[in-house]
N, C-alpha and C. Protein backbone atom coordinates (compact mmCIF):
# COMPACT_ATOMS: atom_id res chain seq x y z
N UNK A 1 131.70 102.85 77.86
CA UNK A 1 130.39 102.45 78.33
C UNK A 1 129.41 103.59 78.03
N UNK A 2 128.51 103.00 77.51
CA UNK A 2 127.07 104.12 76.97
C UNK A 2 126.20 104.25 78.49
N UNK A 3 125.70 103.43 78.72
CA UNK A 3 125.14 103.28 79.71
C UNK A 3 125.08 102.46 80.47
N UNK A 4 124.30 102.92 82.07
CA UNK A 4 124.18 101.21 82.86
C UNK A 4 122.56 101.26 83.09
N UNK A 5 122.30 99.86 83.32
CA UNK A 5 120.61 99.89 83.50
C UNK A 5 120.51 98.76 84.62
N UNK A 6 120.24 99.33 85.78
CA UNK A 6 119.82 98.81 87.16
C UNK A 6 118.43 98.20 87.31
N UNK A 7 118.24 97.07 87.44
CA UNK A 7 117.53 96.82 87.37
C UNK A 7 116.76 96.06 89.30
N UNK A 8 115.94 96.67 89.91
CA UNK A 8 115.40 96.15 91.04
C UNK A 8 114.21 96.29 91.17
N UNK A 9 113.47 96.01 90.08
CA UNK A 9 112.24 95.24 90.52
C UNK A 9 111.46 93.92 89.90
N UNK A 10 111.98 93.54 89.37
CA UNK A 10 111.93 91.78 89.35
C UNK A 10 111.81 92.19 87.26
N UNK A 11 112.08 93.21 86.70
CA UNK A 11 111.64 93.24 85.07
C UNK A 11 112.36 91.92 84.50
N UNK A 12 114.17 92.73 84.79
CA UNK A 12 114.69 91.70 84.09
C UNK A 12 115.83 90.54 84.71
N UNK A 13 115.60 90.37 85.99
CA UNK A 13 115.77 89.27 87.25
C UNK A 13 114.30 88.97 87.66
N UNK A 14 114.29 87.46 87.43
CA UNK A 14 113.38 86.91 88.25
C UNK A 14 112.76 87.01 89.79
N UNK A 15 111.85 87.31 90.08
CA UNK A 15 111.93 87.46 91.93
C UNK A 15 112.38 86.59 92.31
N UNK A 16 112.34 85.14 91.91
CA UNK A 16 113.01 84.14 92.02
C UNK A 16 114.83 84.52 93.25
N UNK A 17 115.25 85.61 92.25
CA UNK A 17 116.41 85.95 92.52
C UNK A 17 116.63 86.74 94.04
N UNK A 18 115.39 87.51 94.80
CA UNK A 18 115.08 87.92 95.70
C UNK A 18 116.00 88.90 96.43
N UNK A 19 116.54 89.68 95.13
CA UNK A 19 117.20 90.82 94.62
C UNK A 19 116.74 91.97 96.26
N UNK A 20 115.76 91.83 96.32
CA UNK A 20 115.19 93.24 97.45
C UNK A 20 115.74 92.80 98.38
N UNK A 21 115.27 91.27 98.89
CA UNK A 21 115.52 90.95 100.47
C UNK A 21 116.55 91.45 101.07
N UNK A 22 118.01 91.65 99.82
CA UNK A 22 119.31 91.96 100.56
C UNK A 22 119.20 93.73 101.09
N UNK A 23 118.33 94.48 99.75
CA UNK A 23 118.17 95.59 100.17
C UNK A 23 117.37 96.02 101.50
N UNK A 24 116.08 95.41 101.98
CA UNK A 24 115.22 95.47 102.68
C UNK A 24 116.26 95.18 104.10
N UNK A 25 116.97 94.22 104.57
CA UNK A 25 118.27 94.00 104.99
C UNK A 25 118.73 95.37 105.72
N UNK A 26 119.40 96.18 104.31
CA UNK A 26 120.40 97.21 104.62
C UNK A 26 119.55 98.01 105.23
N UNK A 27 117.96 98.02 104.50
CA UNK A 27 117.33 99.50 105.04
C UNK A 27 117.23 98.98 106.69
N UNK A 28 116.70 98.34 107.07
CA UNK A 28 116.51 97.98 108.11
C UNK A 28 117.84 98.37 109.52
N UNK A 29 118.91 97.68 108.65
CA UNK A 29 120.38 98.01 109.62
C UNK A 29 120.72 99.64 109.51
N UNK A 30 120.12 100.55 108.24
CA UNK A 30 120.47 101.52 108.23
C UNK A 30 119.32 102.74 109.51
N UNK A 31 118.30 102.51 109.15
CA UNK A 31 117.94 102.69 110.35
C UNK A 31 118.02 102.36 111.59
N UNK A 32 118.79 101.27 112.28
CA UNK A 32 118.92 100.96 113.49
C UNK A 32 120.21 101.53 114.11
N UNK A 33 121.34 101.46 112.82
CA UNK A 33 122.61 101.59 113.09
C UNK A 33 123.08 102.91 113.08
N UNK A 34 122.23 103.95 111.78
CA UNK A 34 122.73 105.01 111.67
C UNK A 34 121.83 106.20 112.29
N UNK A 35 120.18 105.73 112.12
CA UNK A 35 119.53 106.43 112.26
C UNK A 35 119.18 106.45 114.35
N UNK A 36 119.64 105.35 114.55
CA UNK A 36 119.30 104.96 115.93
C UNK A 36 117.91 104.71 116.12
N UNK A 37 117.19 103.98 115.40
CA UNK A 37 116.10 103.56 115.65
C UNK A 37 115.64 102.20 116.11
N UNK A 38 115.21 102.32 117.37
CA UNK A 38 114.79 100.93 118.03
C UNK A 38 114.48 99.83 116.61
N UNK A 39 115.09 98.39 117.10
CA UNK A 39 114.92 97.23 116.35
C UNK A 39 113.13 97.36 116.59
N UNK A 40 112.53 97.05 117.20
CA UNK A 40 111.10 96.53 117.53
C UNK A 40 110.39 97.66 116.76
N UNK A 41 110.82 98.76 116.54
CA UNK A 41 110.03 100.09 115.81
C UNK A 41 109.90 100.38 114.35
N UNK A 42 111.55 99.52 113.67
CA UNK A 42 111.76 99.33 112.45
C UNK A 42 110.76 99.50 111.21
N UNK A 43 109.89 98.13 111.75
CA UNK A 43 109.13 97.43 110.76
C UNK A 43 107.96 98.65 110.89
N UNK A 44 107.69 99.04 111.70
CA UNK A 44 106.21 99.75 111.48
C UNK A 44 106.30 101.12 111.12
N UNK A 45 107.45 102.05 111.75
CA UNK A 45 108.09 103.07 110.66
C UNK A 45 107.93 103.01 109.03
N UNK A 46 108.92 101.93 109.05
CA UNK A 46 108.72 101.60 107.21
C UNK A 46 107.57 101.20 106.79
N UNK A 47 106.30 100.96 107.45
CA UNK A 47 105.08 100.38 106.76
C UNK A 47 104.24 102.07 107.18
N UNK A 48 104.77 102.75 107.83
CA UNK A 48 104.46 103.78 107.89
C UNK A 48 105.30 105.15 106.92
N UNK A 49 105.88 105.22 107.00
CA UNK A 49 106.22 105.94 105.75
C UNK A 49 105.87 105.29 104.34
N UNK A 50 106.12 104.31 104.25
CA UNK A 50 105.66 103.70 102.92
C UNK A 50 104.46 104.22 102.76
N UNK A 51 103.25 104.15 103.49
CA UNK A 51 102.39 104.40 103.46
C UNK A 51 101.56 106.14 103.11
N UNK A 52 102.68 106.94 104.12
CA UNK A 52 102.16 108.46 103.60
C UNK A 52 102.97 109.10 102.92
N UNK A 53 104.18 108.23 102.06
CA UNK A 53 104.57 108.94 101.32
C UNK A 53 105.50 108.45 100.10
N UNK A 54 105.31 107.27 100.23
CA UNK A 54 105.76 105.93 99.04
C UNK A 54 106.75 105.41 99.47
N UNK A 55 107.54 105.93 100.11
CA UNK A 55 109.25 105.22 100.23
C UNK A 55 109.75 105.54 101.57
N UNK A 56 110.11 104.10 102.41
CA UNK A 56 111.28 104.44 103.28
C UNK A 56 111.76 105.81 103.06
N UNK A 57 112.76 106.41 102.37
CA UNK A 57 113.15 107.36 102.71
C UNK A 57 112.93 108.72 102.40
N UNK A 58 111.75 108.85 102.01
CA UNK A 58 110.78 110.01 102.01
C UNK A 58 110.67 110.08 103.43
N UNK A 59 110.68 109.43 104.18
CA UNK A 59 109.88 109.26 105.64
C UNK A 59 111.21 109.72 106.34
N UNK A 60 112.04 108.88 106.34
CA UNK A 60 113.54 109.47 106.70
C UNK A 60 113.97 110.70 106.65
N UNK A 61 113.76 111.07 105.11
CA UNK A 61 114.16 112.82 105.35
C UNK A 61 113.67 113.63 106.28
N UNK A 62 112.21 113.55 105.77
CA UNK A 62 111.00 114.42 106.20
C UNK A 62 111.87 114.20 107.87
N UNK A 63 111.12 113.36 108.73
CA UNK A 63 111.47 113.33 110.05
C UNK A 63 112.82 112.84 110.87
N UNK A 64 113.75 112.59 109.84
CA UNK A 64 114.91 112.38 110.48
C UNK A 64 116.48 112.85 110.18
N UNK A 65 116.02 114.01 109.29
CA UNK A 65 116.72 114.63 108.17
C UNK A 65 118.00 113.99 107.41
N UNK A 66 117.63 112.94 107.18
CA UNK A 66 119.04 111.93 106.67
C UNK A 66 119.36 112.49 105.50
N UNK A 67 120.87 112.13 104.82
CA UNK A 67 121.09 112.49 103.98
C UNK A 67 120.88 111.31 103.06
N UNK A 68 119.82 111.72 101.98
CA UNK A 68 119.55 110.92 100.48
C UNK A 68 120.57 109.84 99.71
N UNK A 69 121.51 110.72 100.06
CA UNK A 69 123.05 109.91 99.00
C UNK A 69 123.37 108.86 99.85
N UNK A 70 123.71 109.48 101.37
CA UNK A 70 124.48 108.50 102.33
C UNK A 70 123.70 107.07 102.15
N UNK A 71 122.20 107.70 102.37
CA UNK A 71 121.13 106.51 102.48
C UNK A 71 121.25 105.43 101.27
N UNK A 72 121.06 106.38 100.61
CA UNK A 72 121.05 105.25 98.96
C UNK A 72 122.32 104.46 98.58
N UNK A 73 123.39 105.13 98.68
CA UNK A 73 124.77 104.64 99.11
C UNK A 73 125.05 103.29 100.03
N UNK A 74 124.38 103.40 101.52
CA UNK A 74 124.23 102.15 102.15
C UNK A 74 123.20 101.13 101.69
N UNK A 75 122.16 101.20 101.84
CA UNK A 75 121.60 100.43 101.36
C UNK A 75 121.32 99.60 99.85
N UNK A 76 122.40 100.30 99.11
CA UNK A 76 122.19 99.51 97.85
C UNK A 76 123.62 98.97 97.87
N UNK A 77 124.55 98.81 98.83
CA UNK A 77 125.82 98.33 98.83
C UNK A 77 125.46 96.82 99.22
N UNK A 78 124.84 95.90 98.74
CA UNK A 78 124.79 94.87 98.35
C UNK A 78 125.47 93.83 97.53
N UNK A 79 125.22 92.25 98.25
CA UNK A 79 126.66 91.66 97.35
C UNK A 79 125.22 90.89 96.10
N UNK A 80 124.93 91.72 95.13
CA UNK A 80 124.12 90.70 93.95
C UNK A 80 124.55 89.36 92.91
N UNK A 81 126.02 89.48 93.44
CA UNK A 81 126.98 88.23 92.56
C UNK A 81 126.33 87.14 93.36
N UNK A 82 125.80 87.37 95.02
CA UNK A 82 125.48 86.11 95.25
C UNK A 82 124.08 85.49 95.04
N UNK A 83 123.18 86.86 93.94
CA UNK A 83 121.95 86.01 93.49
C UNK A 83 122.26 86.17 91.98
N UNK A 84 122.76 86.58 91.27
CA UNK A 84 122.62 86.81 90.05
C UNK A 84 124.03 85.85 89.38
N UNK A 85 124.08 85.73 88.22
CA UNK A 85 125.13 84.80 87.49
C UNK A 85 124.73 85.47 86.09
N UNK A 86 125.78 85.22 85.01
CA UNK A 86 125.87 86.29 83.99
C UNK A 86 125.01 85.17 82.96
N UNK A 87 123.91 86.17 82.16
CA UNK A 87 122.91 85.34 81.39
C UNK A 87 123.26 85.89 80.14
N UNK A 88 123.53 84.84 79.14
CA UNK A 88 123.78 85.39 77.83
C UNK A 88 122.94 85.71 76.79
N UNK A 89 121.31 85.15 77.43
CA UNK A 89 120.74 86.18 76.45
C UNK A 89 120.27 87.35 77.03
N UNK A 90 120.09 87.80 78.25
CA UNK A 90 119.84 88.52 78.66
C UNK A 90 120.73 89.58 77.95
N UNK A 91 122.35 88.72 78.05
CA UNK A 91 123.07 90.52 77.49
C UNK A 91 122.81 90.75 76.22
N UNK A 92 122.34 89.63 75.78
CA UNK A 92 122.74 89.72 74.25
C UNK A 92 121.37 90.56 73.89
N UNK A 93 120.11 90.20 74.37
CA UNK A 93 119.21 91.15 74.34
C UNK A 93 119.04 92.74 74.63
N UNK A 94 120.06 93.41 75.55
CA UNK A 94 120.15 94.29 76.16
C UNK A 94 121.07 94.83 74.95
């Protein structure tokens, strides 16, 4: 294998496929579960870090000193077989 090319933001999956929702999901449980952050506080954290510093977990580090890997690790442990199905021109294009 030469390479792999991840793709999550709708380039070469349709949003159709709604590829994030499962991620948006994990971030959510990963803050409640690991980080111990109130359910009701979730949503406005993440619209708050998003906000002063682009990403959920910019915001995480900074004030909750999480570790980067662990984070990215959980939350991208997603099942995508159950939106995606193998497209043959897609590979054949790739």
């Amino acid at each position: 294998m030469k390479a792999i090319l991840f793709d999550l933001d709708n380039t070469l999956y349709s949003p159709e496929k709604d590829l994030f929702s499962l991620i948006d999901v994990r971030i959510n449980r990963y803050m409640e579960e690991i980080v111990v952050i109130a359910p009701a506080e979730v949503d406005g954290l993440r619209r708050r870090y998003w906000k002063n510093y682009g990403a959920t977990l910019q915001g995480l580090i900074r004030h909750h000193a999480i570790n980067p890997e662990d984070y990215l690790d959980y939350v991208h442990a997603v099942d995508v077989g159950s939106r995606l199905s193998v497209d043959a021109d897609l590979r054949q294009a790739l």
